[in-house]
C-alpha atoms as a PDB file:
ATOM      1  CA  UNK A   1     -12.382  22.681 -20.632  1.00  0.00           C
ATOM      2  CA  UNK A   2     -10.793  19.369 -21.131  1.00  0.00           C
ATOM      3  CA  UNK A   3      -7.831  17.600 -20.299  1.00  0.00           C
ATOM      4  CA  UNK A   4      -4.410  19.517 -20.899  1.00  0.00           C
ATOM      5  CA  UNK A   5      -2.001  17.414 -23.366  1.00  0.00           C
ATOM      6  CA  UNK A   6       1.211  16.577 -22.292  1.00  0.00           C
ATOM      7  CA  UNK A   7       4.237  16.509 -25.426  1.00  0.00           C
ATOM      8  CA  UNK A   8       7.013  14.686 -25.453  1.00  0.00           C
ATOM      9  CA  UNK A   9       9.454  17.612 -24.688  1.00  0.00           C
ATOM     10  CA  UNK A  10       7.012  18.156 -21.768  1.00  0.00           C
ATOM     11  CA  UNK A  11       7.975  15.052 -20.014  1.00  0.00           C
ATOM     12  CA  UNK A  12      11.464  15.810 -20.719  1.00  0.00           C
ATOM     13  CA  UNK A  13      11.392  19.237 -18.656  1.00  0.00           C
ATOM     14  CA  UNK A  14       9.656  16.866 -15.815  1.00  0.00           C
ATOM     15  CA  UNK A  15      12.654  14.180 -16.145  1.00  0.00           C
ATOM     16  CA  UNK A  16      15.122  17.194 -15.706  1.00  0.00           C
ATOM     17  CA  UNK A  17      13.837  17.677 -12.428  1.00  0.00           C
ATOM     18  CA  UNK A  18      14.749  14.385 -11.516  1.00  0.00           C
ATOM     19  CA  UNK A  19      18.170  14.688 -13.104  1.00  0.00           C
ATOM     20  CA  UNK A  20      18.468  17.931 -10.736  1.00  0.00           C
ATOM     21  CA  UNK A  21      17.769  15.559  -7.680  1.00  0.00           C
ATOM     22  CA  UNK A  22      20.541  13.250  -9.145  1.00  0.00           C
ATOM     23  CA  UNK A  23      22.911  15.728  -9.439  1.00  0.00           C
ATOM     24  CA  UNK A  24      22.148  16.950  -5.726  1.00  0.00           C
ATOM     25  CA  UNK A  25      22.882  13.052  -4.717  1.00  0.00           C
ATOM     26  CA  UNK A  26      26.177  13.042  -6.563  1.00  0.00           C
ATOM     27  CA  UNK A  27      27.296  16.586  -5.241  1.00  0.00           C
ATOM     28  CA  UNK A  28      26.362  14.825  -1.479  1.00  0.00           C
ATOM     29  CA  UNK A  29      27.648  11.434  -2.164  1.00  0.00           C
ATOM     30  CA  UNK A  30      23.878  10.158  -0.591  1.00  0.00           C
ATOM     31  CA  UNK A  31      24.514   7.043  -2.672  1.00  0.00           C
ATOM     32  CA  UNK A  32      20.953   7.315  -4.133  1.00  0.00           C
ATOM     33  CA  UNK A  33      21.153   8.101  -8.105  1.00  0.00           C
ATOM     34  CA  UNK A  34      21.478   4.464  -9.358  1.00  0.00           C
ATOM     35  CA  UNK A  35      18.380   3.728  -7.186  1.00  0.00           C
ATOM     36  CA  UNK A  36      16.885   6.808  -8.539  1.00  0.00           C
ATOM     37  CA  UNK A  37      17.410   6.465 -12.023  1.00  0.00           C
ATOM     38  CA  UNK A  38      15.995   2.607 -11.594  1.00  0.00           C
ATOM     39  CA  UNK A  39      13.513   4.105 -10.365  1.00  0.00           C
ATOM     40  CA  UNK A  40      12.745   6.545 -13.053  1.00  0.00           C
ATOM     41  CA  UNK A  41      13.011   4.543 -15.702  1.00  0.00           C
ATOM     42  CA  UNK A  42      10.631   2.140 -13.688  1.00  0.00           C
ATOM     43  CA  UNK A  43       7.718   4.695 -13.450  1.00  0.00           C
ATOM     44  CA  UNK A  44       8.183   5.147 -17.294  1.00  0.00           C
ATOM     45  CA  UNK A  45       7.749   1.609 -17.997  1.00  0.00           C
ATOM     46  CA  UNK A  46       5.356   0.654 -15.913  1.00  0.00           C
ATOM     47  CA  UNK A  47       3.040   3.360 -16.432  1.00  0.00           C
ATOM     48  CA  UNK A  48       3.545   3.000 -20.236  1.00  0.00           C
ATOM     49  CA  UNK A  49       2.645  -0.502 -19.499  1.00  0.00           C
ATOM     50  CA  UNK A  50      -0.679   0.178 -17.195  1.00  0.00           C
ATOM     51  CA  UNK A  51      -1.449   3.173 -20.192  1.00  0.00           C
ATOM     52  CA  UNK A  52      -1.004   0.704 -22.578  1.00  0.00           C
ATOM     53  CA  UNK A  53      -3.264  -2.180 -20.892  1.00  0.00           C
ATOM     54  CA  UNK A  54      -5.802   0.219 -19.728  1.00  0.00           C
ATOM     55  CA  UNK A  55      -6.503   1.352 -23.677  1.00  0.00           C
ATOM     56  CA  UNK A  56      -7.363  -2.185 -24.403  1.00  0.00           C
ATOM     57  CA  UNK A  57      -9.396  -2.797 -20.993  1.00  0.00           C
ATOM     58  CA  UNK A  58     -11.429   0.083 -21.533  1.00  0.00           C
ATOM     59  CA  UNK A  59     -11.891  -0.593 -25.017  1.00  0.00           C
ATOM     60  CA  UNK A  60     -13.389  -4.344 -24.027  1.00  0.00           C
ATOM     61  CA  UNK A  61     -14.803  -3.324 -20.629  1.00  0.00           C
ATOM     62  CA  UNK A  62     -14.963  -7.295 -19.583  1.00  0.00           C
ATOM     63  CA  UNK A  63     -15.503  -7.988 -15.764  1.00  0.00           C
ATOM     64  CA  UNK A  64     -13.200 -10.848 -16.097  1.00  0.00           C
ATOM     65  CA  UNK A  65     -10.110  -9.068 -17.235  1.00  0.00           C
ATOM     66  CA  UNK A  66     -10.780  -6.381 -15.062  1.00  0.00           C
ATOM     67  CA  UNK A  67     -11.011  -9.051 -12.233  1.00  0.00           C
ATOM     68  CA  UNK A  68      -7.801 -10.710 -13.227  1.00  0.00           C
ATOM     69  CA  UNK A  69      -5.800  -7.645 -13.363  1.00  0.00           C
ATOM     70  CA  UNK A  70      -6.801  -6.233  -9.999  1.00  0.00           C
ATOM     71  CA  UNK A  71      -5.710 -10.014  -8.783  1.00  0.00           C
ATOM     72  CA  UNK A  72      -2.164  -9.408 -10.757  1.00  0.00           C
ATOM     73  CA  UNK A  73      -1.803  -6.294  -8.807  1.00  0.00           C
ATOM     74  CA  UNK A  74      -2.955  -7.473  -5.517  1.00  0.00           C
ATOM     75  CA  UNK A  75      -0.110 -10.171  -6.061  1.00  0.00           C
ATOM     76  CA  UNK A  76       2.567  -8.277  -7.201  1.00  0.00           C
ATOM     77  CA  UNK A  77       1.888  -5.624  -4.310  1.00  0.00           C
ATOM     78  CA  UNK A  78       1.530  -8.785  -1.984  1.00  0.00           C
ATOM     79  CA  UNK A  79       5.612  -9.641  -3.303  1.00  0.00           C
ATOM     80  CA  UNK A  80       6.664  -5.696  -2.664  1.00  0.00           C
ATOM     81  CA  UNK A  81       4.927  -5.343   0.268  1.00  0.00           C
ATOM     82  CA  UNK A  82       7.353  -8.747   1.788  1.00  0.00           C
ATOM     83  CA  UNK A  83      10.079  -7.380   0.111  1.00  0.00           C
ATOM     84  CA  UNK A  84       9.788  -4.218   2.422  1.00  0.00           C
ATOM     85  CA  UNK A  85       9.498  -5.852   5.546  1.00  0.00           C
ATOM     86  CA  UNK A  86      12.748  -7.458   7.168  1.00  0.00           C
ATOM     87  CA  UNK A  87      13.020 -10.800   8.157  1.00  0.00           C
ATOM     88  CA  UNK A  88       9.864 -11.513   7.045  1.00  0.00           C
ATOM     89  CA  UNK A  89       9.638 -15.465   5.974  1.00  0.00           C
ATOM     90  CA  UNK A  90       8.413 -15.141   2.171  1.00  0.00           C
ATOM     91  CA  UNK A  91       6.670 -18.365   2.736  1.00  0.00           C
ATOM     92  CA  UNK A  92       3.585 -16.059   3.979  1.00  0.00           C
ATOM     93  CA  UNK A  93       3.209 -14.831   0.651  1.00  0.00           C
ATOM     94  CA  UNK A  94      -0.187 -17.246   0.662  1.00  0.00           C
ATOM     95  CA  UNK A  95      -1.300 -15.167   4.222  1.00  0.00           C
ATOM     96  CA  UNK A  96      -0.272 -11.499   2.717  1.00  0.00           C
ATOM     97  CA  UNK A  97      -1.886 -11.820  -0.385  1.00  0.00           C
ATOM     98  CA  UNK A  98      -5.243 -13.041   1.500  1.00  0.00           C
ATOM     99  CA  UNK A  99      -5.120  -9.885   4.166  1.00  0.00           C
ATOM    100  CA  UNK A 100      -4.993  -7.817   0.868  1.00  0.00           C
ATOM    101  CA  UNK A 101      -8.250  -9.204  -0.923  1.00  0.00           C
ATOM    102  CA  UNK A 102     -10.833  -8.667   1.096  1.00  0.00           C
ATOM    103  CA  UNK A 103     -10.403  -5.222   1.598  1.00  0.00           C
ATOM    104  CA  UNK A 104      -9.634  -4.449  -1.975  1.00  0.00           C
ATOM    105  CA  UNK A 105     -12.633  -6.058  -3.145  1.00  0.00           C
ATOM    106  CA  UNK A 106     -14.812  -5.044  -0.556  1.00  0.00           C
ATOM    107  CA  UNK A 107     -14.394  -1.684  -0.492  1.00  0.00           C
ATOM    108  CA  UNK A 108     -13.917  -1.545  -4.392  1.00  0.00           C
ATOM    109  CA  UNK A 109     -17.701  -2.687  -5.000  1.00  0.00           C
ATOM    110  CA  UNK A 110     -18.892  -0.884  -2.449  1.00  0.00           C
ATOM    111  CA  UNK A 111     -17.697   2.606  -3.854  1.00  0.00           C
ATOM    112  CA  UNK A 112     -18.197   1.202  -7.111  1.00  0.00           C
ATOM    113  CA  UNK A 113     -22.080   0.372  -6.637  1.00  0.00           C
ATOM    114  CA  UNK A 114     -23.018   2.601  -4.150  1.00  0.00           C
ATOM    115  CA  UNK A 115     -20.801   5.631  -4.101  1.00  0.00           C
ATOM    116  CA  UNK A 116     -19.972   6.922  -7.850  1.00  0.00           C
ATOM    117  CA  UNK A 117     -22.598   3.556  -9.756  1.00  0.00           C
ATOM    118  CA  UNK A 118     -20.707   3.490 -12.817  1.00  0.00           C
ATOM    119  CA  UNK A 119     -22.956   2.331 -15.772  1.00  0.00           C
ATOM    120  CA  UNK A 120     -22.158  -0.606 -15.580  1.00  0.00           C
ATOM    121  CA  UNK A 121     -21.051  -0.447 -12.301  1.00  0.00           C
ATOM    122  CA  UNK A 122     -17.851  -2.607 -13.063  1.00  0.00           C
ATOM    123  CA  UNK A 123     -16.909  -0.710 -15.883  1.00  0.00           C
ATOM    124  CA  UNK A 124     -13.123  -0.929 -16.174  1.00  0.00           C
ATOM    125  CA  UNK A 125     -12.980   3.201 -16.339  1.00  0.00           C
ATOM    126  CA  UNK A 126     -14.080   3.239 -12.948  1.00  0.00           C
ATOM    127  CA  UNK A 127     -12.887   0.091 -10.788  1.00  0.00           C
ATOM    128  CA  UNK A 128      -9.308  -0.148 -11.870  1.00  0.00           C
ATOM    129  CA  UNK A 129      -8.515   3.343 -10.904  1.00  0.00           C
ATOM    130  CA  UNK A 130     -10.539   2.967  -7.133  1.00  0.00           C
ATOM    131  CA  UNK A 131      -8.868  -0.507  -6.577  1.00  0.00           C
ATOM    132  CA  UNK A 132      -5.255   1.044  -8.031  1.00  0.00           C
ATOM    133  CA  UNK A 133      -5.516   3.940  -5.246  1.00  0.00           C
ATOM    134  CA  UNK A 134      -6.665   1.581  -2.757  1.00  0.00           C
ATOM    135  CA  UNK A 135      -3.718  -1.084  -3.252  1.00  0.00           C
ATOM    136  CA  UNK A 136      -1.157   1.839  -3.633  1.00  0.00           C
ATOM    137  CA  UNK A 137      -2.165   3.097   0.327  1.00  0.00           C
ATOM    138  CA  UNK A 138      -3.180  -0.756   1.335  1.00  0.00           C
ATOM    139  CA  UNK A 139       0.385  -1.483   0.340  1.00  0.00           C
ATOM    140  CA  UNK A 140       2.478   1.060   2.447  1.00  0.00           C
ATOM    141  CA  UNK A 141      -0.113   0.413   5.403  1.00  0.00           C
ATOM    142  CA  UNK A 142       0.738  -3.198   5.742  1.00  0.00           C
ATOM    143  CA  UNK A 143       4.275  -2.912   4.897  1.00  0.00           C
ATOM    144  CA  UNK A 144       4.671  -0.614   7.999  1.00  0.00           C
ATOM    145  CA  UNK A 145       2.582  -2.927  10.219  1.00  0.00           C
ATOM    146  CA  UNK A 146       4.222  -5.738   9.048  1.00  0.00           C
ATOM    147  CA  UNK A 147       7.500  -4.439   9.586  1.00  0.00           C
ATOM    148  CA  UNK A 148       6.517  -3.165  12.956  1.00  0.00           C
ATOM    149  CA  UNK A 149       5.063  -6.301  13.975  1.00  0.00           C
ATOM    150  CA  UNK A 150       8.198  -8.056  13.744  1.00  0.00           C
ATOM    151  CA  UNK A 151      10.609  -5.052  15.078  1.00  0.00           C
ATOM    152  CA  UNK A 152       8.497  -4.928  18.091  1.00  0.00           C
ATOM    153  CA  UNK A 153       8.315  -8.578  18.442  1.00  0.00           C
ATOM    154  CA  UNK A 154      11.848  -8.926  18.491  1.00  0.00           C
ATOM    155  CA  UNK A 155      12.673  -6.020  20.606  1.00  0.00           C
ATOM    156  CA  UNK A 156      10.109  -7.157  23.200  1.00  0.00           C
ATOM    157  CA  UNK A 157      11.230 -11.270  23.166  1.00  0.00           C
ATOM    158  CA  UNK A 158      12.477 -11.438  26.730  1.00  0.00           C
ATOM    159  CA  UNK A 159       9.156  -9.834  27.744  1.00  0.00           C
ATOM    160  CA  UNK A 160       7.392 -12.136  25.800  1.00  0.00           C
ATOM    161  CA  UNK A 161       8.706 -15.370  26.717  1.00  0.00           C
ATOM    162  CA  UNK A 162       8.335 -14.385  30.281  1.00  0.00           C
ATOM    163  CA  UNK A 163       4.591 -13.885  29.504  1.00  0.00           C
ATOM    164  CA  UNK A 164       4.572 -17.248  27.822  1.00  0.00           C
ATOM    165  CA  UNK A 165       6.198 -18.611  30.968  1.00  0.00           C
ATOM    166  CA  UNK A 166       3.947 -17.592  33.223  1.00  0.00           C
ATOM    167  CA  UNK A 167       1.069 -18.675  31.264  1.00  0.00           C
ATOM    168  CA  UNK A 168      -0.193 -16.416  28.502  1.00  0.00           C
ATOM    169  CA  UNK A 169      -1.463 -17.337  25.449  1.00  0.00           C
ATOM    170  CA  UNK A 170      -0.467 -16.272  22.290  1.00  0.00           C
ATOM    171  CA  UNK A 171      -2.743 -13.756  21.305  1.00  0.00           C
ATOM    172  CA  UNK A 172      -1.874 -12.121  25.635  1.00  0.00           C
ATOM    173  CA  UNK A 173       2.004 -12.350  24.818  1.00  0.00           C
ATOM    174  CA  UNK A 174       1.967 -10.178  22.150  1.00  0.00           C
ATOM    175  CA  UNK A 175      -0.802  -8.071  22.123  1.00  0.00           C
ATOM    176  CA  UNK A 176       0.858  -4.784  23.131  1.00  0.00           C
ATOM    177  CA  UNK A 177       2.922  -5.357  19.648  1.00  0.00           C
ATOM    178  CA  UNK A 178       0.208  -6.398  17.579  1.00  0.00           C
ATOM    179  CA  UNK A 179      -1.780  -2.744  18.232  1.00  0.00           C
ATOM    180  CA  UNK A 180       1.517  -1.107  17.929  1.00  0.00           C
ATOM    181  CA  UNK A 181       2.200  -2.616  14.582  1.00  0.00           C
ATOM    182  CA  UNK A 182      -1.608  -1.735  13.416  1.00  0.00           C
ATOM    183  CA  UNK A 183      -1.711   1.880  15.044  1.00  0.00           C
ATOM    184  CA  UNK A 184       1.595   2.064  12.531  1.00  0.00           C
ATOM    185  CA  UNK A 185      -0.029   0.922   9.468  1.00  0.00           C
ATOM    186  CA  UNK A 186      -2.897   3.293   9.980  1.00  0.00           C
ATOM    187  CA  UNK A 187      -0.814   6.430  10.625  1.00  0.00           C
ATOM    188  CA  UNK A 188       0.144   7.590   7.100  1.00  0.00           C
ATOM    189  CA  UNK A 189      -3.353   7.263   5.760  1.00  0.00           C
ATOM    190  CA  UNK A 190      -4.408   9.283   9.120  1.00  0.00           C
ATOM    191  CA  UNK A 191      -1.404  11.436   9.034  1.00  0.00           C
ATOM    192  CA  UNK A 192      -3.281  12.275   5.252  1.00  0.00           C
ATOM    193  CA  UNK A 193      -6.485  13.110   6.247  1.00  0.00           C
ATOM    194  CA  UNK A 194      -5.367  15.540   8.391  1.00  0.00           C
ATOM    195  CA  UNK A 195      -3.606  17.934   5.981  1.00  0.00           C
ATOM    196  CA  UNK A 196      -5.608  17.056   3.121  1.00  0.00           C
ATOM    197  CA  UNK A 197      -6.694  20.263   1.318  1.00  0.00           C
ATOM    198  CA  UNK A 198      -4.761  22.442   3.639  1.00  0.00           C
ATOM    199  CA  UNK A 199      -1.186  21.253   3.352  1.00  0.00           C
ATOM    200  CA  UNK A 200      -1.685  19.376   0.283  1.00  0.00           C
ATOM    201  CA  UNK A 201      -3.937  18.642  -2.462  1.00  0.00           C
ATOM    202  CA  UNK A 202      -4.372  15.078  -3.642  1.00  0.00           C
ATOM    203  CA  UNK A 203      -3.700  13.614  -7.264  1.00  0.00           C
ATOM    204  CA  UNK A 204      -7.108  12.760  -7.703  1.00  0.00           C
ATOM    205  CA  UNK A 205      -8.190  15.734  -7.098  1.00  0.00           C
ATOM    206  CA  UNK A 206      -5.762  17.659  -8.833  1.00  0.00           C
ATOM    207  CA  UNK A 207      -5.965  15.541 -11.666  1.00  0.00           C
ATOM    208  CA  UNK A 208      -9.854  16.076 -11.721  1.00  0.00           C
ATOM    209  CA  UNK A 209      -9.540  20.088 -11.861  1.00  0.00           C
ATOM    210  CA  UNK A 210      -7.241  19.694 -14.560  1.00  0.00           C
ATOM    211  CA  UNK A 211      -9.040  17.836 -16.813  1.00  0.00           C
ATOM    212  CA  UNK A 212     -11.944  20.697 -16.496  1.00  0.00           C
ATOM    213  CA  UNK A 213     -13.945  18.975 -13.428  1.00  0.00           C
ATOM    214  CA  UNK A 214     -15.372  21.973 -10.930  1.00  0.00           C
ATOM    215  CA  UNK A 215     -13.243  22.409  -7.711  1.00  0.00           C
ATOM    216  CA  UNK A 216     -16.287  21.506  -5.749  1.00  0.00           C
ATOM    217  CA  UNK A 217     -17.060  18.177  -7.702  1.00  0.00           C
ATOM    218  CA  UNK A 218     -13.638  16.922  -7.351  1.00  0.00           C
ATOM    219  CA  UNK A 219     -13.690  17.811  -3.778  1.00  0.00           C
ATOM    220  CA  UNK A 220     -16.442  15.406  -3.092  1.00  0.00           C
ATOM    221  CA  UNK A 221     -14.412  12.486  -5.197  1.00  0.00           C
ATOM    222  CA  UNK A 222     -11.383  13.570  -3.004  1.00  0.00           C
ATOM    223  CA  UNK A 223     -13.694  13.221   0.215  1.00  0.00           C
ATOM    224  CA  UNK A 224     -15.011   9.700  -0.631  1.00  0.00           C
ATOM    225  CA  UNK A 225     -11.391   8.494  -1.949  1.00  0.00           C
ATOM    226  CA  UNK A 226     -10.044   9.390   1.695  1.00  0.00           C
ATOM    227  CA  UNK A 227     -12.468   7.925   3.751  1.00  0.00           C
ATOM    228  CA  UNK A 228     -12.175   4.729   1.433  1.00  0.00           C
ATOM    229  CA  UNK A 229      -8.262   4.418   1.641  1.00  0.00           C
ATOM    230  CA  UNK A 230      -8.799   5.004   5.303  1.00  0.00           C
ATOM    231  CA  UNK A 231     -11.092   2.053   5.422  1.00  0.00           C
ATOM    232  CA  UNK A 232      -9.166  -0.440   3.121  1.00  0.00           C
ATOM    233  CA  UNK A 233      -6.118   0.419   5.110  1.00  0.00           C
ATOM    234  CA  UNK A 234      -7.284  -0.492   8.393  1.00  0.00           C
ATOM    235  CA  UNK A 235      -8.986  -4.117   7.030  1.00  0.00           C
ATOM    236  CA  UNK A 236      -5.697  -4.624   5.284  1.00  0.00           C
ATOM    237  CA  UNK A 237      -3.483  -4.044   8.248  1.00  0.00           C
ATOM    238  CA  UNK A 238      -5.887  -6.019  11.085  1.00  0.00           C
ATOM    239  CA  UNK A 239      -6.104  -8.879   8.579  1.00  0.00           C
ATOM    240  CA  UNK A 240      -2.467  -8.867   7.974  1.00  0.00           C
ATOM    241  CA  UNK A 241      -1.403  -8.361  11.416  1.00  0.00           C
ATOM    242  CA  UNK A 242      -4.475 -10.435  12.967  1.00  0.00           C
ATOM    243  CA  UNK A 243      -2.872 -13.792  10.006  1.00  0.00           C
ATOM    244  CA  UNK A 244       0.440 -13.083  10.643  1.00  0.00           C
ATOM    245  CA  UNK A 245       0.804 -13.379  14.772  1.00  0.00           C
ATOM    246  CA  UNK A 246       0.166 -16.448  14.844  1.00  0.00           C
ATOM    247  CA  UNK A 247       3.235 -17.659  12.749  1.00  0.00           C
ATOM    248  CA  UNK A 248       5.522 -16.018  15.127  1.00  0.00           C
ATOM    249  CA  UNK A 249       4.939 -19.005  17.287  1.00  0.00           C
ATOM    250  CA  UNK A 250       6.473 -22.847  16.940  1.00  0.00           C
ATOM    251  CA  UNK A 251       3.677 -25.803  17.908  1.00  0.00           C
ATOM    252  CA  UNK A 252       4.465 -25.667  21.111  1.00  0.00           C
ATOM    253  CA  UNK A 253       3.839 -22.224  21.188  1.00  0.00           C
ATOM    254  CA  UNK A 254       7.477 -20.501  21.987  1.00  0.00           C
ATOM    255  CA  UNK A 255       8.604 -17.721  20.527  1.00  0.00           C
ATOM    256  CA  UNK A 256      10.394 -18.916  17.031  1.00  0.00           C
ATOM    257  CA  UNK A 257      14.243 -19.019  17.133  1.00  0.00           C
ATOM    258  CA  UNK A 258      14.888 -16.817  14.632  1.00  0.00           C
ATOM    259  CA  UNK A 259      13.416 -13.734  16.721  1.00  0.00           C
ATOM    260  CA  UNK A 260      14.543 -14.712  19.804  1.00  0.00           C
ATOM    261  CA  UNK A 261      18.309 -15.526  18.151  1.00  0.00           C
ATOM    262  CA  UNK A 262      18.192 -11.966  16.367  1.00  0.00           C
ATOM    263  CA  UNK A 263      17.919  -9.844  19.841  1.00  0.00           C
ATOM    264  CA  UNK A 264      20.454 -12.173  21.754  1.00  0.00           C
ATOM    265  CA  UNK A 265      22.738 -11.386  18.964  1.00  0.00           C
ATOM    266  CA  UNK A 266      21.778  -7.549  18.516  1.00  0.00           C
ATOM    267  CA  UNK A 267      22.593  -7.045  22.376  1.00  0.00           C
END
């Protein structure tokens, strides 16, 4: 068996079901169809885009394209993951993008040369998908913990100054927040490994069976794919969270204005 083709007037049935979710936001007045037509004809493009670029990659298999596109999508996930995150200074663009690379790569070659050993093991085929999946769950993880780490921060800035006050250090002011904000990063991928297979069944997977792989073979991919999103995710959120306390701090080692000033004003 091999992959099932998809026509034209195939995607078109799939785009009425979105036009069916449209009309449900209209009836409802939920004010979501102009975001989700953007976003439709996003997926379209960008995936035409990726399909596009990946024909050519695969074609020329060269390390050093596939290197420099997994750093173009660390960086553009690096600019939606600050965009998701409110009130967070875009100035740390420098400190998200570096919480995001080491996991990537890491866990990348590691599934690439000791898990599936691709021949070569850097072949474009393989390592842009597994870094793709792992930026795509990387991504919401330290958006969340990002976004927690500065709700909490400025819900708790009373408590924290008095901490400061009396003594504490940085890292002791805020380190009820700053496993708050990780335990949130890591609870979607979490969250997925405990329904996996019984509530739902993965892309990957799904993808796998479809294009003729046994049930049990893509079961195994599925296996290793969890336990390495669950992996990336956490180094991803402790590096972003473990960069990014710090900076919530002047020189003298107050809280920053701008949290403090957001509470006062919220109350």
């Amino acid at each position: 068996m091999t992959a099932i083709p998809i026509s034209d007037w195939q995607l078109v049935i799939a785009v009425s079901l979105v036009l069916a979710a449209g009309a449900v936001s209209a009836l409802l007045r939920l004010g979501l169809l102009k975001t989700l037509a953007w976003a439709t004809v996003r997926t379209f493009l960008q995936l035409l885009l990726m399909g596009w670029a990946l024909t050519y990659l695969f074609r020329w298999d060269n390390p050093w394209l596939v290197l420099g596109l997994i750093v173009f999508m660390i960086g553009f996930a690096t600019w939606t993951a600050l965009r998701r995150v409110k009130g967070a200074p875009r100035r740390h663009y420098g400190l998200t993008f570096l919480s995001l690379v080491p996991g990537t790569l890491l866990v990348t070659i590691i599934v690439c040369t000791l898990v599936i050993r691709g021949d070569p093991w850097h072949s474009a085929r393989v390592v842009i998908p597994i870094a793709g999946m792992i930026l795509g769950n990387s991504l919401t993880g330290i958006s969340l913990a990002l976004d927690r780490l500065y709700s909490e921060v400025r819900a708790n800035a009373p408590r924290i100054e008095t901490r400061l006050s009396l003594g504490a250090g940085r890292w002791e002011a805020v380190r009820e927040q700053v496993r708050v904000s990780i335990r949130a990063g890591m609870t979607p991928i979490i969250n997925s490994m405990m329904a996996v297979g019984l509530v739902f069944l993965p892309g990957m997977m799904v993808g796998q069976i479809l294009a003729g792989a046994e049930p049990l073979t893509a079961i195994r991919y599925q296996i290793v794919i969890m336990l390495m999103l669950a992996g990336a995710v956490a180094i991803g959120s402790l590096l972003l969270v473990g960069l990014h306390y710090g900076k919530l701090f002047t020189d003298d080692g107050a809280l920053k204005p701008e949290l403090v000033e957001s509470e006062t004003k919220r109350k």
